[in-house]
Structure formats: structure tokens, C-alpha cells
C-alpha atoms as a PDB file:
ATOM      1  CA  UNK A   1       0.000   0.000   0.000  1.00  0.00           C
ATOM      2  CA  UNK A   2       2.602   2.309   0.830  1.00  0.00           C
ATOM      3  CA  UNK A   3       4.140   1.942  -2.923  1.00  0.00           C
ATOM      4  CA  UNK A   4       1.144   2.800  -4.191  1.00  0.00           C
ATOM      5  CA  UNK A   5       1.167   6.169  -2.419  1.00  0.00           C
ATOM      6  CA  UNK A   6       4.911   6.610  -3.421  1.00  0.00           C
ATOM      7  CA  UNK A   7       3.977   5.912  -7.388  1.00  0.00           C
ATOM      8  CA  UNK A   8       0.843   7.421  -7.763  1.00  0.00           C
ATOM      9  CA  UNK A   9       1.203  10.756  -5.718  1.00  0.00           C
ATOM     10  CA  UNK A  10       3.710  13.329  -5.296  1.00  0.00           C
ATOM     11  CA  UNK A  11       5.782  15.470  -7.459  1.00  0.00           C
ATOM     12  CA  UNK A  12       7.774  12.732  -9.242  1.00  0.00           C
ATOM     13  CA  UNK A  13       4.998  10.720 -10.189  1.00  0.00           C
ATOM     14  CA  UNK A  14       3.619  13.271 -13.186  1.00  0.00           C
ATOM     15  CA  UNK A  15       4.391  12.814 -16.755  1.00  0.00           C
ATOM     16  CA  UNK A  16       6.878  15.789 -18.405  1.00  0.00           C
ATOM     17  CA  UNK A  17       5.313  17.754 -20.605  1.00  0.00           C
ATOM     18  CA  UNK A  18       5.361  16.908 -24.029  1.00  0.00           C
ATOM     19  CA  UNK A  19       8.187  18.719 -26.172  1.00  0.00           C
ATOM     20  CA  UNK A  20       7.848  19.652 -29.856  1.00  0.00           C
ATOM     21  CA  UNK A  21      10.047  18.084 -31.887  1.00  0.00           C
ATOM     22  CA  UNK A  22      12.733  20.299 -33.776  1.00  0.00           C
ATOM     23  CA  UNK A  23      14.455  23.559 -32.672  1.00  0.00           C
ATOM     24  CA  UNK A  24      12.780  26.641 -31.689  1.00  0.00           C
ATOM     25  CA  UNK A  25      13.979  28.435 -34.792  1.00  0.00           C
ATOM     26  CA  UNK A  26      11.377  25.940 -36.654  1.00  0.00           C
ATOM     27  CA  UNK A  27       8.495  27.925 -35.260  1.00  0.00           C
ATOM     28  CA  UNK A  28       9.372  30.854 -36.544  1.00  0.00           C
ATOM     29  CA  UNK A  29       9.321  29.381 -40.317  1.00  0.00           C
ATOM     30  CA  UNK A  30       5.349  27.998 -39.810  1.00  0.00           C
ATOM     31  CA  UNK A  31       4.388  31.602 -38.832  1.00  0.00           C
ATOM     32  CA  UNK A  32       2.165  33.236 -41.666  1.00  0.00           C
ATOM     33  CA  UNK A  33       3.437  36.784 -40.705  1.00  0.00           C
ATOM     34  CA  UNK A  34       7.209  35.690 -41.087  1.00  0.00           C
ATOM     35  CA  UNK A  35       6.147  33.933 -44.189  1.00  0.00           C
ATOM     36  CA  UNK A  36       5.188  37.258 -45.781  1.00  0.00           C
ATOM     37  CA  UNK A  37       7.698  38.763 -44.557  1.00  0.00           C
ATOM     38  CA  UNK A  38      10.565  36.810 -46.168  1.00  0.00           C
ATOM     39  CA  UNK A  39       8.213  36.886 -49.777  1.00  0.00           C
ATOM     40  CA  UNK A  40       7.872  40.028 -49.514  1.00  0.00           C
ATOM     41  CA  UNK A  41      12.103  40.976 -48.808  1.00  0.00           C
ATOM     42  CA  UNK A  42      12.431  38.842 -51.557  1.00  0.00           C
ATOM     43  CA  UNK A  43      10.533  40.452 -53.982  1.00  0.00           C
ATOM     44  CA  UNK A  44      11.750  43.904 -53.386  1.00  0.00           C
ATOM     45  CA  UNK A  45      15.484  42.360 -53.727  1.00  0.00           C
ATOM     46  CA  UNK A  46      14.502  41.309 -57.507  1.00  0.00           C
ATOM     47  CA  UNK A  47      12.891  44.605 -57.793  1.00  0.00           C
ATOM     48  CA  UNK A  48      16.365  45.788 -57.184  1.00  0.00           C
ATOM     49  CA  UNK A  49      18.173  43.830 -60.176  1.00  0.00           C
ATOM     50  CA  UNK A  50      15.545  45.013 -62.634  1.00  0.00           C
ATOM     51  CA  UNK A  51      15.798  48.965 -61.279  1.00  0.00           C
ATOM     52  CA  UNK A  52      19.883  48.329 -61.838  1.00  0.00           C
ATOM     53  CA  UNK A  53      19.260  46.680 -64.962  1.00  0.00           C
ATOM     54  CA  UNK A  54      17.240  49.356 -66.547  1.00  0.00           C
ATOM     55  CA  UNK A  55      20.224  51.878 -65.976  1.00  0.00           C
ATOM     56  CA  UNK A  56      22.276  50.205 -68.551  1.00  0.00           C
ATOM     57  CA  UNK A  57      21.858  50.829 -72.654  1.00  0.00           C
ATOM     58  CA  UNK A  58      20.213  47.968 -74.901  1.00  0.00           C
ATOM     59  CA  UNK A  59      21.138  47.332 -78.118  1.00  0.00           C
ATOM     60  CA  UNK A  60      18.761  45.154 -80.836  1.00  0.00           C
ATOM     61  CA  UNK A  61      20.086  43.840 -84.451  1.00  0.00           C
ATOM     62  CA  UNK A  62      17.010  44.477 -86.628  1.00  0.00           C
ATOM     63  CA  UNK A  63      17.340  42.606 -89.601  1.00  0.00           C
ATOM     64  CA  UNK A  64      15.478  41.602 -92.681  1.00  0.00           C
ATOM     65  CA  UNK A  65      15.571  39.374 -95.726  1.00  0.00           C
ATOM     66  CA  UNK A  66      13.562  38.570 -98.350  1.00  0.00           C
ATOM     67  CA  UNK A  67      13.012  38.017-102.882  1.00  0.00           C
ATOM     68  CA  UNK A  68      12.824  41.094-105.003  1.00  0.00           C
ATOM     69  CA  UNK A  69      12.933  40.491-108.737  1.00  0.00           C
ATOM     70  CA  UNK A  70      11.125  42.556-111.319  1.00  0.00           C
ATOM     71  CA  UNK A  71      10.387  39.806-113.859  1.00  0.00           C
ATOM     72  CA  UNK A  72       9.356  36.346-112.234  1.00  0.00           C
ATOM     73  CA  UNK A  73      11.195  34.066-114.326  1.00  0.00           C
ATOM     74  CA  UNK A  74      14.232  35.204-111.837  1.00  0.00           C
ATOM     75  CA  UNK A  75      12.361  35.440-108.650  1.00  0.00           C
ATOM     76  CA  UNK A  76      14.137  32.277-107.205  1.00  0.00           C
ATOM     77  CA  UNK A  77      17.791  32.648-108.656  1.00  0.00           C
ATOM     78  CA  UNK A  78      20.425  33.829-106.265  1.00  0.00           C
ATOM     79  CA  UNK A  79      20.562  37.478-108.019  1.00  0.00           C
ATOM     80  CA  UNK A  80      17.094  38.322-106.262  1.00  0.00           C
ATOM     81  CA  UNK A  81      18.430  37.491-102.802  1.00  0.00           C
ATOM     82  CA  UNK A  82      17.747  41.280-100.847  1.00  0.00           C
ATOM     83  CA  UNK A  83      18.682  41.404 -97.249  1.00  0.00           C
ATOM     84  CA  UNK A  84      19.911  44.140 -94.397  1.00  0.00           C
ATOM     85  CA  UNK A  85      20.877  43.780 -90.839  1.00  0.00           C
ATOM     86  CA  UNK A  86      20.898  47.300 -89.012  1.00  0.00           C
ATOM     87  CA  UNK A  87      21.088  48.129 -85.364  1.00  0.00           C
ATOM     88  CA  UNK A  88      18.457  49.435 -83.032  1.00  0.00           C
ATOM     89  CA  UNK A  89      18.858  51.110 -79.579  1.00  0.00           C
ATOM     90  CA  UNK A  90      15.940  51.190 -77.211  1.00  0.00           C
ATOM     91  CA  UNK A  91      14.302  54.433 -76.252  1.00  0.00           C
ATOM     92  CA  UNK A  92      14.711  55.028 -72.595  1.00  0.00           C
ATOM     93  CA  UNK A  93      11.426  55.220 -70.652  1.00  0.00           C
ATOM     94  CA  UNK A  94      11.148  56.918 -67.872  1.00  0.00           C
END
């Protein structure tokens, strides 16, 4: 009878309380706030690149090619051959 007391009373007789698995830090990446958070740091970092990006020049190569012949006995012989590569800057837009 006594051991019964001793077991099932007393301070060493309860259960420890039940401890998430994983570190603390883990909490923090579950949280919906923090989730935004690191979304939204992350989209104003690529914002960044494109801002920085836009400072420097761009350059194109138009180009074009194509048949011209006045008669059209010769409109597939190498003589009516027309082409013409050029290049194009952008406009900046501010």
C-alpha cells in the first residue's frame, strides 16, 4: 500500500510535458506573418536587379531578308536574294 502512495502521488509521479520536436527556430518558419515577410524581402530584392538593370543601354540587331525580282522568271535565282541587318537602340522610358 505504501508503494502505491509513493507511485501514484507526489511530485515525481507526473508525466513531463510533451516537447515539440525540432528547434525553436522551426516555429518561426510555420508563422504566416514571417512567411510574408521573407516573400515580400524577396521580392523587393529582384525589384532591385531590374531597377539596376534598366540603368544600362540595350542594343537590338534588326534585320530583314527577303526576294525582289522585277520579272518572275528570276524570282528564285540567287541574283534576287535582298537582305539588311541594321542596329536598333531602345528608347529610354522613364
Amino acid at each position: 500500500m505504501a508503494a502505491r502512495r509513493i507511485v501514484g502521488h507526489g511530485p515525481h509521479s507526473r508525466t513531463p510535458p510533451e516537447v515539440p520536436v525540432g528547434l525553436p527556430s522551426d516555429l518561426l518558419l510555420r508563422r504566416p506573418d514571417v512567411l510574408r515577410a521573407e516573400r515580400q524581402l524577396a521580392s523587393e530584392t529582384a525589384r532591385i536587379g531590374q531597377v539596376k538593370a534598366d540603368l544600362f543601354p540595350k542594343f537590338f540587331l534588326t534585320g530583314s531578308a527577303g526576294l525582289a525580282s522585277i520579272s518572275t522568271s528570276d524570282f528564285f535565282s540567287p541574283t534576287s536574294r535582298l537582305w539588311s541587318i541594321r542596329p536598333d537602340r531602345a528608347v529610354a522610358r522613364f
